[in-house]
Protein backbone atom coordinates (compact mmCIF):
# COMPACT_ATOMS: atom_id res chain seq x y z
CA UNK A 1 0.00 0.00 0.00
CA UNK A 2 1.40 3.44 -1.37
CA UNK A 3 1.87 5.79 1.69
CA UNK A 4 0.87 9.47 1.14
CA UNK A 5 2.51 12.97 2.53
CA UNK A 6 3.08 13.60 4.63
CA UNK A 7 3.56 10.42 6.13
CA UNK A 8 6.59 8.33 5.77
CA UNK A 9 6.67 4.55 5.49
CA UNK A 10 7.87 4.31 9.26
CA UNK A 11 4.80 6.10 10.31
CA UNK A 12 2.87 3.74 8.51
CA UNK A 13 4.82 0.93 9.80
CA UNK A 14 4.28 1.87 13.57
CA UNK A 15 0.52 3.06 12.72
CA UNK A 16 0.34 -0.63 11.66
CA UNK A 17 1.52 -2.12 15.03
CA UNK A 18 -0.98 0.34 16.67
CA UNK A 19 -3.52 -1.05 14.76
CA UNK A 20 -2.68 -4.49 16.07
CA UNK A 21 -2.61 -3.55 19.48
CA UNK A 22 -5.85 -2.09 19.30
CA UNK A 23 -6.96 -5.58 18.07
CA UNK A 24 -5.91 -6.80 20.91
CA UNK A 25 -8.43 -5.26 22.86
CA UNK A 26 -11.30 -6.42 20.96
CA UNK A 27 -14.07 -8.04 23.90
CA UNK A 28 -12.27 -6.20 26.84
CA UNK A 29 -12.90 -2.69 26.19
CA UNK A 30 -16.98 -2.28 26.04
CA UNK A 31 -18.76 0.29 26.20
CA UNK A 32 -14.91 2.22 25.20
CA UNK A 33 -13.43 2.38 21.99
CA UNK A 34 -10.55 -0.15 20.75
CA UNK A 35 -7.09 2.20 20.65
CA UNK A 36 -3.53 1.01 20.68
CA UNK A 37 -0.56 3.42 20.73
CA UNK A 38 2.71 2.97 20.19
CA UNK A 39 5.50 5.91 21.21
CA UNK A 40 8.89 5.86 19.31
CA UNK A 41 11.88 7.62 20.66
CA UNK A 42 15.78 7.55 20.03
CA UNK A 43 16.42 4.25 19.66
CA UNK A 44 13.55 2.95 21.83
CA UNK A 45 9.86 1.78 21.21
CA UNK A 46 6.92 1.09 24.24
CA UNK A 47 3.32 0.73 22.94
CA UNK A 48 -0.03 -0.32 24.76
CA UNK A 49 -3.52 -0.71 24.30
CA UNK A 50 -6.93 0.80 25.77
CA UNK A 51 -7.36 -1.98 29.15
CA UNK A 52 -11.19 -2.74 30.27
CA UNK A 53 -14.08 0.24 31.57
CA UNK A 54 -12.49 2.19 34.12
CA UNK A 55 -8.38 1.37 33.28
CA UNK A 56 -6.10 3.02 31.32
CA UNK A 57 -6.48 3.73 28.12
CA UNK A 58 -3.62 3.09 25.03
CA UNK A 59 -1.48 6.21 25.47
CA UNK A 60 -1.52 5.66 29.40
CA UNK A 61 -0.10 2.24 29.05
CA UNK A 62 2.12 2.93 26.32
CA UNK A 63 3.48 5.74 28.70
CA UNK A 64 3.46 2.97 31.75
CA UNK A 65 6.15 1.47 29.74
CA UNK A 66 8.04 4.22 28.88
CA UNK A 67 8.59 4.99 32.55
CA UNK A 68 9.35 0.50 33.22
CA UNK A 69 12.12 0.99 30.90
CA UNK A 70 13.18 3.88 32.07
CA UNK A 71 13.08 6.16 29.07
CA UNK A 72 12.39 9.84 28.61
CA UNK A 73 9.69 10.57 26.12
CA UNK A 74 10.24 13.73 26.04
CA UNK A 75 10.14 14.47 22.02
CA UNK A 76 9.36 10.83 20.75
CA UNK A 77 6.41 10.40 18.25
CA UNK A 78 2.66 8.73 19.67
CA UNK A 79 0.85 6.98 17.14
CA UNK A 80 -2.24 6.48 18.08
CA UNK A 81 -5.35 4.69 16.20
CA UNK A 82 -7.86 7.39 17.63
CA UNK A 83 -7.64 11.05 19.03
CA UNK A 84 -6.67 11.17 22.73
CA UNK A 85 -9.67 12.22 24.70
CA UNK A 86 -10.06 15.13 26.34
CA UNK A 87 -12.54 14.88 28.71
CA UNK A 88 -12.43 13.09 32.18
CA UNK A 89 -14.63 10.14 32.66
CA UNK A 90 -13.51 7.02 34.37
CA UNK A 91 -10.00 7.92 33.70
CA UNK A 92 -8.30 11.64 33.18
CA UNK A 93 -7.63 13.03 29.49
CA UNK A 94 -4.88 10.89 27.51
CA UNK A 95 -4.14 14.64 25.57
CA UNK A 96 -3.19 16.09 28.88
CA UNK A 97 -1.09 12.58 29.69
CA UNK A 98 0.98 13.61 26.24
CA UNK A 99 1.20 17.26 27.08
CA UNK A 100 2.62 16.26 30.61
CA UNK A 101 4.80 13.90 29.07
CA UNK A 102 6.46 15.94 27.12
CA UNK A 103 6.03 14.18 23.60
CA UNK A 104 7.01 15.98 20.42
CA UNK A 105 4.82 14.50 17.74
CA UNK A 106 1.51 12.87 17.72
CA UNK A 107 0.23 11.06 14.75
CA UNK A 108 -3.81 9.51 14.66
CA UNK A 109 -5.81 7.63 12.52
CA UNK A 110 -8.82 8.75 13.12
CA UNK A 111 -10.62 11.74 14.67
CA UNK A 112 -12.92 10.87 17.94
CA UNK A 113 -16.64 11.81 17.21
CA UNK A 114 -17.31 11.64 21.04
CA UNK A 115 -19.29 15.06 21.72
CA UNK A 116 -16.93 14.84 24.18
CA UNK A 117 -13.89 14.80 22.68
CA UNK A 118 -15.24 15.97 18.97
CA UNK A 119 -11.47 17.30 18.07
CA UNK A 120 -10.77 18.60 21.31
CA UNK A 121 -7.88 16.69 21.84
CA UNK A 122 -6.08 17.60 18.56
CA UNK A 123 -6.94 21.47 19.34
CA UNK A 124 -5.49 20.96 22.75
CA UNK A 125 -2.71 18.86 21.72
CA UNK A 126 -1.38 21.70 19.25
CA UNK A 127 -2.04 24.30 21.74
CA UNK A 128 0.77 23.01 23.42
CA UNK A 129 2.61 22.82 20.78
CA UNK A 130 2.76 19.53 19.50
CA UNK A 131 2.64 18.64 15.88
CA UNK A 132 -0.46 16.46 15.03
CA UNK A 133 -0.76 14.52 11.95
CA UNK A 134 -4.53 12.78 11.25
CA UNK A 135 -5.45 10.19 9.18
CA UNK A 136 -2.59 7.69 8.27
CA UNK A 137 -4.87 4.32 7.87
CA UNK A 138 -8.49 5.54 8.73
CA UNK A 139 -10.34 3.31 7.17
CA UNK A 140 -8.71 0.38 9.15
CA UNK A 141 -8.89 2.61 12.33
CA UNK A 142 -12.69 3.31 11.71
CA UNK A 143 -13.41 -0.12 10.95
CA UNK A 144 -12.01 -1.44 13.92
CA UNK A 145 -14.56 0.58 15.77
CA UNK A 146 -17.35 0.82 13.82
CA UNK A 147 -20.15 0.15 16.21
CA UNK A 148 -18.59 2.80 18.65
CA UNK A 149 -18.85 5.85 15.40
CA UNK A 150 -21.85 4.35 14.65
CA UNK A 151 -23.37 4.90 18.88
CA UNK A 152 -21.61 8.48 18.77
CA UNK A 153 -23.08 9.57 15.11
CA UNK A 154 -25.87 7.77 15.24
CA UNK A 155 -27.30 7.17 18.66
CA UNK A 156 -27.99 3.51 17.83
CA UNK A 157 -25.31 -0.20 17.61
CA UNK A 158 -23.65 -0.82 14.55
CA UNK A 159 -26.32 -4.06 13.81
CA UNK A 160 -24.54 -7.15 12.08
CA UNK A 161 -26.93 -9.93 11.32
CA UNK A 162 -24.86 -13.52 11.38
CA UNK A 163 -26.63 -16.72 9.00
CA UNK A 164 -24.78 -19.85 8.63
CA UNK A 165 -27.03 -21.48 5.32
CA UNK A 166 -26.39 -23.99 2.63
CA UNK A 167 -25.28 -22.81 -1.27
CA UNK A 168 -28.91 -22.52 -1.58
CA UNK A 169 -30.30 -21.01 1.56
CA UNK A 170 -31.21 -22.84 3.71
CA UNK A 171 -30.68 -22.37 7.45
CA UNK A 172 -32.59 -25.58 8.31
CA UNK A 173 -34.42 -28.66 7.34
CA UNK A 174 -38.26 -28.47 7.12
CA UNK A 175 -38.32 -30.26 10.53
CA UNK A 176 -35.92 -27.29 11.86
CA UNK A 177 -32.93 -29.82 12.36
CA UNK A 178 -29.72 -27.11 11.75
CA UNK A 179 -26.98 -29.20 13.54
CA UNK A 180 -24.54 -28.81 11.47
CA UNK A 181 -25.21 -26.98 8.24
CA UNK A 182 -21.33 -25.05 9.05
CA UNK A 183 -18.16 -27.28 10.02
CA UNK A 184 -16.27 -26.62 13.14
CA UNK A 185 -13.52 -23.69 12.01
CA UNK A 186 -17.01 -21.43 10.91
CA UNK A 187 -18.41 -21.94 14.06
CA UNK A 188 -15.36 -20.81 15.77
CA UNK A 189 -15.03 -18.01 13.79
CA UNK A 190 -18.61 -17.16 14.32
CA UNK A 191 -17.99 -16.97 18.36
CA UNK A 192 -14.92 -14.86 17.51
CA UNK A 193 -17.62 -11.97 15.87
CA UNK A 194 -19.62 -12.63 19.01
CA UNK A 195 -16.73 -12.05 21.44
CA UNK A 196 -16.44 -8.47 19.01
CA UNK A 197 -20.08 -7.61 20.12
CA UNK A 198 -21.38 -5.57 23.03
CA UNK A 199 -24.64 -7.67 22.97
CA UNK A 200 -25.61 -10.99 21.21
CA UNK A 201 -29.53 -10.90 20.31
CA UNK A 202 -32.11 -13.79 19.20
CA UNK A 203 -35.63 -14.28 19.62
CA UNK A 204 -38.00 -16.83 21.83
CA UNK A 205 -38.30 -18.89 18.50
CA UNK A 206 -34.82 -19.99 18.34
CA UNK A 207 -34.47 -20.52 21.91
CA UNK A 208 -37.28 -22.93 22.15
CA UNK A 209 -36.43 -24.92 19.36
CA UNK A 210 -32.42 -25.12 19.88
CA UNK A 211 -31.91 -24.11 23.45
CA UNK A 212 -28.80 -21.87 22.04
CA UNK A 213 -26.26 -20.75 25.72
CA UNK A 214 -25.68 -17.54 23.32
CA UNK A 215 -22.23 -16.73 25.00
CA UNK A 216 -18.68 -17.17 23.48
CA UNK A 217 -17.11 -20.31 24.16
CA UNK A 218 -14.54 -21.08 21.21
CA UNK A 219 -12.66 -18.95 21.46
CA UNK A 220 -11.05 -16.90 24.61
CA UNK A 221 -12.28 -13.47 26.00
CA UNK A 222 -11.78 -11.53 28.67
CA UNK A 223 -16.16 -10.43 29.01
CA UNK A 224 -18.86 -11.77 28.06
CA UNK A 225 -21.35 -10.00 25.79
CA UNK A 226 -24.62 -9.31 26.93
CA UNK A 227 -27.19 -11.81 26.16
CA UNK A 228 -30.44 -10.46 24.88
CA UNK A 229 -33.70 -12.03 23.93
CA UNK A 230 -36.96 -10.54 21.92
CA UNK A 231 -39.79 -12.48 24.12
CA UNK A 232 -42.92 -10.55 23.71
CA UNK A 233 -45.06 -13.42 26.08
CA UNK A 234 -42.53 -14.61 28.23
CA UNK A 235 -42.60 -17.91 27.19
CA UNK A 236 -38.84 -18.58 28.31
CA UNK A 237 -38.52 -22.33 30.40
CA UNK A 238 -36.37 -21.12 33.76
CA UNK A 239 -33.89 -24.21 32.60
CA UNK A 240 -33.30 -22.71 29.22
CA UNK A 241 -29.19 -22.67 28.57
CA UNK A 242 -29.59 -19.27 27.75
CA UNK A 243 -30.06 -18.13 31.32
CA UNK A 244 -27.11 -20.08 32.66
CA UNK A 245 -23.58 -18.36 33.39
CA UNK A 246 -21.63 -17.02 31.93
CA UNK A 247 -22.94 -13.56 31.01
CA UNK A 248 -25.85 -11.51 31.83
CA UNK A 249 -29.31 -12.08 30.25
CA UNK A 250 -31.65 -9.27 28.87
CA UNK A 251 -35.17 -10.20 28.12
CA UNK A 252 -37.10 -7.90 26.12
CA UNK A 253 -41.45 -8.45 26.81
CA UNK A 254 -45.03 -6.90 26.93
CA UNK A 255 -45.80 -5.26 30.63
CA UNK A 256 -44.35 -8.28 32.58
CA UNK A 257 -46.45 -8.16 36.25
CA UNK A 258 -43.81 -7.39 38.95
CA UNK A 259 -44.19 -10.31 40.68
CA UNK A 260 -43.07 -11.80 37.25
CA UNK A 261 -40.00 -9.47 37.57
CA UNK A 262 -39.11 -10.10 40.44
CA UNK A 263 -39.07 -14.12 39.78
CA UNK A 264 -36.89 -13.49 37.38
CA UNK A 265 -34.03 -11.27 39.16
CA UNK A 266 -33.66 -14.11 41.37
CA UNK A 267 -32.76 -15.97 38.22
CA UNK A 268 -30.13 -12.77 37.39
CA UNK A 269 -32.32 -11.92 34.79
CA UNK A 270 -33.47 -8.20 33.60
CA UNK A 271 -36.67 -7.79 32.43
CA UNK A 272 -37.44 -5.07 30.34
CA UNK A 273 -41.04 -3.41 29.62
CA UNK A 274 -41.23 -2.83 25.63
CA UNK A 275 -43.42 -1.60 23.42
CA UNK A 276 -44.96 -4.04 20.64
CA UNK A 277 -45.01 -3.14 16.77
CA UNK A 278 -47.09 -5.22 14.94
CA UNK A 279 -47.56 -8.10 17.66
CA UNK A 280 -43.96 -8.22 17.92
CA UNK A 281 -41.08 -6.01 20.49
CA UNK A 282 -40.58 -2.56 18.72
CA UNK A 283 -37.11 -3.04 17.45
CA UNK A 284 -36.54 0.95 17.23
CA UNK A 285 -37.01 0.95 21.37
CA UNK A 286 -34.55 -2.62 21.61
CA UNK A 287 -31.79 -0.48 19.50
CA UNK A 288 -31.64 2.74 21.35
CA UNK A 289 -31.91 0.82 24.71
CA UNK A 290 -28.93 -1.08 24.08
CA UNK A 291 -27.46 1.74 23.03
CA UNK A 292 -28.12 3.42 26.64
CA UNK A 293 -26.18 0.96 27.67
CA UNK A 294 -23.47 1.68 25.53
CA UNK A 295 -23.56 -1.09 23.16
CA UNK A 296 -21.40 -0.32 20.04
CA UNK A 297 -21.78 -3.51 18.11
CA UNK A 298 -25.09 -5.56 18.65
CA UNK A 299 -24.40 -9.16 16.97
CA UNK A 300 -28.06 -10.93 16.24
CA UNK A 301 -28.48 -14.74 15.68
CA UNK A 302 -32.36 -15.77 15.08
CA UNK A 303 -34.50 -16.96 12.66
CA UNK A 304 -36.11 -16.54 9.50
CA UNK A 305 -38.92 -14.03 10.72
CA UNK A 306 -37.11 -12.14 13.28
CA UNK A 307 -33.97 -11.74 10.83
CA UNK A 308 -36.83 -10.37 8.13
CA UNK A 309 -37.84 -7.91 10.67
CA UNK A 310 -34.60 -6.83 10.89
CA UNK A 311 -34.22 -6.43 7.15
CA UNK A 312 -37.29 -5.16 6.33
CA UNK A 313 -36.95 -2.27 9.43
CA UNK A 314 -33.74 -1.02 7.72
CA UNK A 315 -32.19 -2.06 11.15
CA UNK A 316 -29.14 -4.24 9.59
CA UNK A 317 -25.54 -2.13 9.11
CA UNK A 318 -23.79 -5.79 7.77
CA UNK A 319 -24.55 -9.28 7.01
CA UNK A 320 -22.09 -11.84 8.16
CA UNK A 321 -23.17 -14.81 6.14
CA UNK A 322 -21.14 -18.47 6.13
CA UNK A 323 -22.37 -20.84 3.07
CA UNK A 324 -21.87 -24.37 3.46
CA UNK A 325 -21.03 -26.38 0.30
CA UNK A 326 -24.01 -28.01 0.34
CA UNK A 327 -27.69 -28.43 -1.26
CA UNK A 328 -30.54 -29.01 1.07
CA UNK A 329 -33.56 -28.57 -0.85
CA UNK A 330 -36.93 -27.73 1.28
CA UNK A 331 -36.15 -26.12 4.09
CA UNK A 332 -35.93 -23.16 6.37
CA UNK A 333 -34.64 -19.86 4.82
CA UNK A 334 -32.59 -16.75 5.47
CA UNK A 335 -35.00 -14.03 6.39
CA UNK A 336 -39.47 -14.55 5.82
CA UNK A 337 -39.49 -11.65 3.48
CA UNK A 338 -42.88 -10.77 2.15
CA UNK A 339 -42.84 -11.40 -1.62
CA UNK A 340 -41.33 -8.66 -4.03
CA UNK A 341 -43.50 -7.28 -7.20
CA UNK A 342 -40.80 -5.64 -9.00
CA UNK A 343 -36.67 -6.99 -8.94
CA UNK A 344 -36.08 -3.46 -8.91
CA UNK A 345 -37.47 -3.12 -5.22
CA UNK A 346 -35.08 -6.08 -3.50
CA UNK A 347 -32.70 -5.16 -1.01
CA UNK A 348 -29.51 -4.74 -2.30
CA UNK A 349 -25.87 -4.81 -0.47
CA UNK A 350 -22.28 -4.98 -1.61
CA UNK A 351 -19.98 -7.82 -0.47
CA UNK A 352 -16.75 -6.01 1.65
CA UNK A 353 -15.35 -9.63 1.99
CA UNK A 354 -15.42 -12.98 0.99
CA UNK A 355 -13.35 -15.44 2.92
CA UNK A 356 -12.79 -19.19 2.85
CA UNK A 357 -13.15 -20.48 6.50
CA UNK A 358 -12.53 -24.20 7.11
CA UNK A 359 -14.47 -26.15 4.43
CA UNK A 360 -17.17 -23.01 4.05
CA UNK A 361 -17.21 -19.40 2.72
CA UNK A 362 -17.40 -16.35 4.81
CA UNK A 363 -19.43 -13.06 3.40
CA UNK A 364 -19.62 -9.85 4.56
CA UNK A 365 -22.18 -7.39 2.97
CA UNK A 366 -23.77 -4.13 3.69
CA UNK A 367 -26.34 -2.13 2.34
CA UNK A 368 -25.62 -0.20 -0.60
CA UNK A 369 -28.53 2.20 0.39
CA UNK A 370 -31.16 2.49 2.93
CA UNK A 371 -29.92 1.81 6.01
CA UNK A 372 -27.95 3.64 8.56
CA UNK A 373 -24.35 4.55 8.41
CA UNK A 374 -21.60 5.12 10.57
């Protein structure tokens, strides 16, 4: 990849590593943005990335280190994958940590749309006069945390529906039997865009035919997402896996009585009062209450009907398909879609990826219009 002015191929080098490290903190840092930062001085090199709620953030570790190894960085050079905030929440302002420390140069990816940072930490970065550079590898920064620009800009989770089907669509048999349509290194790779997530969602049909636990389990993480289901009559059985540790569980129903509610936070469960849209939980009030929470990517897993009221709400930012080579025949579909008049009026997305994954084939696809974005 060609590196522009006025960035040299070193910055892009050490933006690169920064962009690792901020990988690295993928299912640790929720509700907080993924950051690494690396800081490069005279013949020396510390980096660090953004720890869980509450603990330090990139630049603070990658200062930590500085100070383990007993270097100065007075003058060195911060890459950095986002701006610095500037604003004191849980933690104090990583700009003022650079100003303190002395550095010379910072260079970021990507600007922080945070109202509360919103380019304040550049502004007060060069006000102390410190060079900042933005936007060596944005688009790699900003995909990274996607569902976080998407909560700032947009008030609601980046929404990534996940279907593991045959070559010709099916999810399941007519009988519902889906165990396995996907071999064993999809499925993994499936949990690992779960462990991404702030929330995994499904709905009461899926639970009561495949009793799903809903939690990540193949591969390792350091939190749980939250567990979420769409159960407009409470029919959940107390045994259901899906209210078993790990992780919390967040039921979304119609006017549960209290006694009901309280039942149920015995169980560690939180019920939720929501309205209904058509007979079914108002997926506008589901999205801005999980944003509340600060949920910056919600990852949903249901069936054919709830994943066509996802679709045909405009609620889904990305599909995350895996196709089995495989012919089924009769059976269970993507999405219940009510039937089309015109081609012209389908949905239509653009694939951003297409990936082999064990034995199957991994597709990512958003909407090329029509639907929210980031």
């Amino acid at each position: 990849m060609a590196v522009q002015a006025p960035f040299s191929e070193f910055d892009d080098a050490c933006m690169q590593r920064a962009l690792e490290l901020a990988g690295q903190a993928v299912g640790l840092t929720e509700p907080n943005p993924r950051v690494g930062c690396v800081l490069v001085g005279d013949g020396w090199q510390t980096e660090g990335h953004t720890q869980a709620a509450g603990q330090a953030h990139a630049e603070v570790m990658a200062l930590r280190a500085a100070l383990s190894q007993g270097v100065d960085p007075g003058g060195c050079t911060a890459y950095v994958t986002l701006e610095p905030c500037a604003h004191h929440g849980r933690t104090p302002p990583c700009c003022d940590a650079l100003i303190d420390a002395g550095v010379g140069r910072v260079v970021v990816a990507l600007g922080d749309p945070n109202p509360q940072v919103g380019g304040e930490g550049i502004r007060r970065l060069r006000a102390a006069g410190i060079e900042v550079q933005v936007g060596l590898r944005e688009a790699e920064a900003r995909e990274l945390n996607i569902g976080f620009l998407s909560r700032m800009q947009s008030g609601l989770p980046f929404v990534r529906l996940k279907v593991a089907a045959s070559l010709d669509g099916r999810t399941a048999l007519h009988d519902g039997s889906s165990q396995w349509i996907t071999g064993p290194e999809a499925r993994q790779d499936g949990h690992r865009w779960r462990r991404r997530a702030g929330a995994v969602l499904t709905g009461i049909g899926t639970v009561l035919a495949d009793d799903p636990r809903l939690d990540v389990r193949e591969v390792s993480t350091a939190r749980q997402p939250l567990r979420v289901l769409l159960d407009a009559r409470l029919q959940l059985p107390p045994a259901a896996r899906i209210v078993q540790p790990p992780g919390e569980l967040r039921i979304y129903t119609a006017d549960p009585a209290s006694a009901v509610v309280d039942a149920w936070r015995e169980h560690g469960v939180t019920l939720v009062n929501a309205p209904l849209h058509e007979g079914r939980i108002a997926l506008d009030f589901v999205l801005k209450d999980l944003a509340g929470l600060g949920t910056n990517e919600l990852h949903v897993e249901a069936g054919p009907r709830l994943n066509a009221s996802w679709l045909a709400g405009g609620h889904v930012d990305e599909l995350l398909v895996y196709l089995a080579p495989m012919l089924i025949g009769e059976g269970r579909g993507m999405a219940a879609l009510a039937p089309l008049q015109r081609l012209a009026d389908a949905s239509r997305f653009q694939f951003m990826e297409v990936t082999p994954v064990g034995t199957d084939l991994r597709l990512r696809a958003r909407p090329v219009s029509g639907a929210r974005q980031p």
